[in-house]
PDB file of N, CA and C in Angstrom:
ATOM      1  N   UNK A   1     -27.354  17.386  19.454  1.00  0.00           N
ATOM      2  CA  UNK A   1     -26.492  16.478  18.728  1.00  0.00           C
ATOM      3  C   UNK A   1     -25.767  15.584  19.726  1.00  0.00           C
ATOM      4  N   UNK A   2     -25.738  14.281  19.573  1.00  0.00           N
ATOM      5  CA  UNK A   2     -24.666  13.358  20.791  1.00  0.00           C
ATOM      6  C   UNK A   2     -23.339  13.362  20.050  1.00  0.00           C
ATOM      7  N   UNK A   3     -22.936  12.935  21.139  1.00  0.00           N
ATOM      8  CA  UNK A   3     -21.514  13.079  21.156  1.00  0.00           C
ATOM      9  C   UNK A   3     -21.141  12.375  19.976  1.00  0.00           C
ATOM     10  N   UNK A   4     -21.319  11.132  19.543  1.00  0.00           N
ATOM     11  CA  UNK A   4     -21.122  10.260  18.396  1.00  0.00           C
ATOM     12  C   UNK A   4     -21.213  11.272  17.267  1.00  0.00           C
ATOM     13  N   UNK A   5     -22.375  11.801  16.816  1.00  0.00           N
ATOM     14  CA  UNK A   5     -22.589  12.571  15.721  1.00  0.00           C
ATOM     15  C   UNK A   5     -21.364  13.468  15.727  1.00  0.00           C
ATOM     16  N   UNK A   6     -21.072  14.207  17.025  1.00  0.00           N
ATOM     17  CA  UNK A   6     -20.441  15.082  16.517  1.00  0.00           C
ATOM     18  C   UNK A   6     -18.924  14.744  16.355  1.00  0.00           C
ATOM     19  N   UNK A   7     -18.227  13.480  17.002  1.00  0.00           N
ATOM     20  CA  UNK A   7     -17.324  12.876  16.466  1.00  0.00           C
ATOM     21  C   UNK A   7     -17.138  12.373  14.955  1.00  0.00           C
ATOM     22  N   UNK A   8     -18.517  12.143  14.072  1.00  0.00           N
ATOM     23  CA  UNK A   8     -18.114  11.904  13.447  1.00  0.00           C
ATOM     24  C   UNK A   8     -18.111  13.147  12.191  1.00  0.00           C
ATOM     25  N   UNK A   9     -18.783  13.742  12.735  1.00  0.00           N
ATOM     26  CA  UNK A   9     -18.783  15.293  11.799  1.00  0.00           C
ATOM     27  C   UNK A   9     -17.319  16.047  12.087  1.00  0.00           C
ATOM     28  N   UNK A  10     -16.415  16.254  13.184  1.00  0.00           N
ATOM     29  CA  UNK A  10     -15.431  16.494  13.403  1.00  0.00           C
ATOM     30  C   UNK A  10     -14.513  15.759  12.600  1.00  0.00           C
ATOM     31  N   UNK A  11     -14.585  14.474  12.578  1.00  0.00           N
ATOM     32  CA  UNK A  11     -13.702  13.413  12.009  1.00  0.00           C
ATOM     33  C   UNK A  11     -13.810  13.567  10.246  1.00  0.00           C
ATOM     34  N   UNK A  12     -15.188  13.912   9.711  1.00  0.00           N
ATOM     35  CA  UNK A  12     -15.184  14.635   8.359  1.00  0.00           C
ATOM     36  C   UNK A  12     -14.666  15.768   8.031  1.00  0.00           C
ATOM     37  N   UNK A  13     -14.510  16.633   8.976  1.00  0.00           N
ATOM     38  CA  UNK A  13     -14.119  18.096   8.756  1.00  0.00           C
ATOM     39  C   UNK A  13     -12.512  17.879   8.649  1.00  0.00           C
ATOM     40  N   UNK A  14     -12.028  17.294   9.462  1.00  0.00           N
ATOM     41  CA  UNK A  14     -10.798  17.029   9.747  1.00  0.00           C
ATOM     42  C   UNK A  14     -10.436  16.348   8.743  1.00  0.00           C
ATOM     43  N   UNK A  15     -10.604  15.239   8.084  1.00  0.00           N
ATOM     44  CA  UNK A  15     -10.232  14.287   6.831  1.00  0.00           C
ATOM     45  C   UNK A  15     -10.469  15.694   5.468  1.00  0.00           C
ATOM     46  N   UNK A  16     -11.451  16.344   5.797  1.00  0.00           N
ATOM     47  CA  UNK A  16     -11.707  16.833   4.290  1.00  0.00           C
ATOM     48  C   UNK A  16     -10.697  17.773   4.162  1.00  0.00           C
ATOM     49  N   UNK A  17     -10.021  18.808   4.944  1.00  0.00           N
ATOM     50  CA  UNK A  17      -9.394  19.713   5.243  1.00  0.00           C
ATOM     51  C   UNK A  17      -7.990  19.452   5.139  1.00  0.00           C
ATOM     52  N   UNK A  18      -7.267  18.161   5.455  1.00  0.00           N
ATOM     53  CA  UNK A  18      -6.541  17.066   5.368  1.00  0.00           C
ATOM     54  C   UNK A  18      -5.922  16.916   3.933  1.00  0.00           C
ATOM     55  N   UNK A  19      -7.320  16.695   3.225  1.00  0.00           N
ATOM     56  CA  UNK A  19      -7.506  16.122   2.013  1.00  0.00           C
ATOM     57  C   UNK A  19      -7.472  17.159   1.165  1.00  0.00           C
ATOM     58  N   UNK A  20      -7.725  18.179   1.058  1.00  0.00           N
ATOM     59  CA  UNK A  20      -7.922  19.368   0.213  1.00  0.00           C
ATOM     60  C   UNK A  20      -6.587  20.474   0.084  1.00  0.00           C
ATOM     61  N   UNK A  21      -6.177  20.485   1.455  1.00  0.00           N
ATOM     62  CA  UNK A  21      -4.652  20.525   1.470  1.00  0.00           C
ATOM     63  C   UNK A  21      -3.555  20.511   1.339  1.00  0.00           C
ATOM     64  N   UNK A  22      -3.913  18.840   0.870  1.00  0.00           N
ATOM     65  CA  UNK A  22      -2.903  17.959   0.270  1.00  0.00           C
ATOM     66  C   UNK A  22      -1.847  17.673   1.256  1.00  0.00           C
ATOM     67  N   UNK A  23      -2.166  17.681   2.849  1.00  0.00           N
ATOM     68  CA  UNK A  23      -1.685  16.907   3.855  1.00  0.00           C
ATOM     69  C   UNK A  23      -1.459  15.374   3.980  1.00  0.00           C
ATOM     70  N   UNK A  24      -2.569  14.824   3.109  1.00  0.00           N
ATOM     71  CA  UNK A  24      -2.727  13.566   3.136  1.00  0.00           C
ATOM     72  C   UNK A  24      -3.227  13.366   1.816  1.00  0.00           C
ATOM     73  N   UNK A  25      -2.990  11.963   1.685  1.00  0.00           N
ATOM     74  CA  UNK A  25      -3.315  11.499   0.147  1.00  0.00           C
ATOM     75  C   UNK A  25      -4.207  10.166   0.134  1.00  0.00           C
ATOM     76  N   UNK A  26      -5.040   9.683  -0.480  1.00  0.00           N
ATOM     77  CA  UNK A  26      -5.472   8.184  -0.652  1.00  0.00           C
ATOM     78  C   UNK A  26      -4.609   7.560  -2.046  1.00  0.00           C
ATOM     79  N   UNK A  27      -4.074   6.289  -0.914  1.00  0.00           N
ATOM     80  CA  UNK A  27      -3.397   5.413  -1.589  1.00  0.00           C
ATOM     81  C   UNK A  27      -3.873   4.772  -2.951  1.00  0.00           C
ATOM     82  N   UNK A  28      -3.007   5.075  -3.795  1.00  0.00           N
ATOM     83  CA  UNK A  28      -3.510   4.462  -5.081  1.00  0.00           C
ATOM     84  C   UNK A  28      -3.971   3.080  -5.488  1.00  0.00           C
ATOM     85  N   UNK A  29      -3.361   2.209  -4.367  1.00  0.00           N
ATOM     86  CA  UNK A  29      -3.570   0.316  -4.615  1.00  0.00           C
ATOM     87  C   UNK A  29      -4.761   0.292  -3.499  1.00  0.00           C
ATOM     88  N   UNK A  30      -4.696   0.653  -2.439  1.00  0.00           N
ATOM     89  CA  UNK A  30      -6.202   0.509  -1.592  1.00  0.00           C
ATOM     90  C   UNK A  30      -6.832   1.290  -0.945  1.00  0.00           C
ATOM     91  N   UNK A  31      -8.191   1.713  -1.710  1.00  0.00           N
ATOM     92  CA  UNK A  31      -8.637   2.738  -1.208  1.00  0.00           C
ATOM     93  C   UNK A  31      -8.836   3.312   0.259  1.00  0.00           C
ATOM     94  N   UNK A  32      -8.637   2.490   1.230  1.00  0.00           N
ATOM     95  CA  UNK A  32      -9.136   2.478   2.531  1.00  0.00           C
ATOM     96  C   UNK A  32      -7.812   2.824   3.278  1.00  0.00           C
ATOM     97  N   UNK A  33      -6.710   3.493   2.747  1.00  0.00           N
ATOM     98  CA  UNK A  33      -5.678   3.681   3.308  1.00  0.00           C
ATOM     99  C   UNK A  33      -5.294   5.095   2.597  1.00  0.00           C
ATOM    100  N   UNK A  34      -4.740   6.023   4.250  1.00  0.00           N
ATOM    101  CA  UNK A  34      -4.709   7.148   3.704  1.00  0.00           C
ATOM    102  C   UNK A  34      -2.651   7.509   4.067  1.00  0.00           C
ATOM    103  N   UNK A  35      -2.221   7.823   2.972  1.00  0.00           N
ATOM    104  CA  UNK A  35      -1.128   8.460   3.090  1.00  0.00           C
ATOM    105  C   UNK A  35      -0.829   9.970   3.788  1.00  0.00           C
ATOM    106  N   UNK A  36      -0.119  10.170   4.857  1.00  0.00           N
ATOM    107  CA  UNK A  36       0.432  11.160   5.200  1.00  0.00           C
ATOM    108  C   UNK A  36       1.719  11.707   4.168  1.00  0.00           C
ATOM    109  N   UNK A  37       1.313  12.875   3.978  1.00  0.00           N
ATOM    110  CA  UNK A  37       2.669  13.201   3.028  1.00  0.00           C
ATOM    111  C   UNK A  37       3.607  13.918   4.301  1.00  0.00           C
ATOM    112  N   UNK A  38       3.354  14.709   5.027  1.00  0.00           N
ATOM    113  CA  UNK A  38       4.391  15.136   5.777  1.00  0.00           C
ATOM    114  C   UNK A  38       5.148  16.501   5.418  1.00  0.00           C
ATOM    115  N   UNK A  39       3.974  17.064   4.672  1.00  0.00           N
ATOM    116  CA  UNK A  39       3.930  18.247   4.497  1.00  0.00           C
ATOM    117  C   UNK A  39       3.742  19.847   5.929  1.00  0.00           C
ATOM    118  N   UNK A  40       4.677  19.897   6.398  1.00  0.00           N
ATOM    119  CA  UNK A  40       4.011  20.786   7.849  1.00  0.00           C
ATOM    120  C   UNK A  40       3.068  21.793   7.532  1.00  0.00           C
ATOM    121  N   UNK A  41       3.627  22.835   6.338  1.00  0.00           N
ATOM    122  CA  UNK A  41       2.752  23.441   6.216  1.00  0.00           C
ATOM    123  C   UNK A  41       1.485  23.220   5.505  1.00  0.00           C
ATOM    124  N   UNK A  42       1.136  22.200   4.938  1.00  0.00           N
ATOM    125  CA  UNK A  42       0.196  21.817   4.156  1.00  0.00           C
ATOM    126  C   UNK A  42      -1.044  21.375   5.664  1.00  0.00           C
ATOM    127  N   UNK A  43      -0.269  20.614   6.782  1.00  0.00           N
ATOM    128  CA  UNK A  43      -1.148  20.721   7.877  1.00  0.00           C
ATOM    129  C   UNK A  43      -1.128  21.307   8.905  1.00  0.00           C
ATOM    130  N   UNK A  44      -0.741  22.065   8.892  1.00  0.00           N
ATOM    131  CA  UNK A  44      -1.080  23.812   9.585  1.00  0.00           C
ATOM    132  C   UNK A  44      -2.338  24.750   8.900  1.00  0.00           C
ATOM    133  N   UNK A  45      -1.934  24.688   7.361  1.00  0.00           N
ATOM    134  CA  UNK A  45      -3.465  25.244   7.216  1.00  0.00           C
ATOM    135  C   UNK A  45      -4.625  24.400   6.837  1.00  0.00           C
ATOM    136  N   UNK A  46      -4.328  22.889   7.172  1.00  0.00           N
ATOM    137  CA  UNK A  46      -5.667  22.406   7.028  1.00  0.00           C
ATOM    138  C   UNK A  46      -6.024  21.994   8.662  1.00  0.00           C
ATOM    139  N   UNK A  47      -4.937  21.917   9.534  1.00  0.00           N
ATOM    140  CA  UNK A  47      -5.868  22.736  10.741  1.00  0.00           C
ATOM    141  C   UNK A  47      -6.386  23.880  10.911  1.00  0.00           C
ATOM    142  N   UNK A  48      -5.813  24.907  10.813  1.00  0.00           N
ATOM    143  CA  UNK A  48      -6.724  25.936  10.525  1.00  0.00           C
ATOM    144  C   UNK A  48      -8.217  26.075   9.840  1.00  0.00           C
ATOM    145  N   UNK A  49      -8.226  25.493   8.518  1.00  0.00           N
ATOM    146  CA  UNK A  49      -9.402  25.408   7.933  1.00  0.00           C
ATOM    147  C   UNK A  49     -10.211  24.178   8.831  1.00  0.00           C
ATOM    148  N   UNK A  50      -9.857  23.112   9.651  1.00  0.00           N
ATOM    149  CA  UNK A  50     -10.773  22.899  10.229  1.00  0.00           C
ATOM    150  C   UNK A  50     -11.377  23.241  11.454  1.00  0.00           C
ATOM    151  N   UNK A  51     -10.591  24.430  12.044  1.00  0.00           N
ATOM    152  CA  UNK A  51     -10.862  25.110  13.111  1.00  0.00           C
ATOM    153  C   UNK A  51     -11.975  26.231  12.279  1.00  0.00           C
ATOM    154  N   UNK A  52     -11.735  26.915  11.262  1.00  0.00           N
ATOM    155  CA  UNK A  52     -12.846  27.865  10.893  1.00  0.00           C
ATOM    156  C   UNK A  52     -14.405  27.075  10.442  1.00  0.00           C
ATOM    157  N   UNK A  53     -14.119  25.737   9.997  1.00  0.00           N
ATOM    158  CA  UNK A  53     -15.261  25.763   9.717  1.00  0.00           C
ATOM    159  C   UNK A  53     -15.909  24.967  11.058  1.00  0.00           C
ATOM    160  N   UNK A  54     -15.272  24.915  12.220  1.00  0.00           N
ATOM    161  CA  UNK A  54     -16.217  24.580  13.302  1.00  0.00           C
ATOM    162  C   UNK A  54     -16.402  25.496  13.615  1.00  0.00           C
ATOM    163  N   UNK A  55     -16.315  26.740  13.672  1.00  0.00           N
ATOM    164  CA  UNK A  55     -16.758  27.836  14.140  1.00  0.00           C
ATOM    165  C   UNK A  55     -17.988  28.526  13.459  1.00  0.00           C
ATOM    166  N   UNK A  56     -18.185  27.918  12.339  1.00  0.00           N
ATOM    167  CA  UNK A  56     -19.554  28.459  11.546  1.00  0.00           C
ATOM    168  C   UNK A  56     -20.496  27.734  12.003  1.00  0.00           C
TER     169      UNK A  56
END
């Protein structure tokens, strides 16, 4: 795998984990903008969950 690929597979794991969390939000007026809520613990365990699933 090059390095690119795996930046961008990291960069999915990380957004989805983010996202599922509810660390972060997509903005309701433009899709291409992502809200931080500023939740600590909400991204503590979606680092975590993206640390486990690089490990699979």
């Amino acid at each position: 795998m090059s390095a690119e690929n795996y930046a961008d597979d990291l960069r999915a794991t990380v957004r989805f984990a983010l996202e599922t969390t509810r660390a972060i939000a997509v903005c309701p007026f433009h899709s291409q903008v992502t809200i931080r809520i500023g939740d600590d613990a909400a991204e503590s365990h979606a680092f975590e969950r993206a640390k486990e699933s690089r490990q699979e």
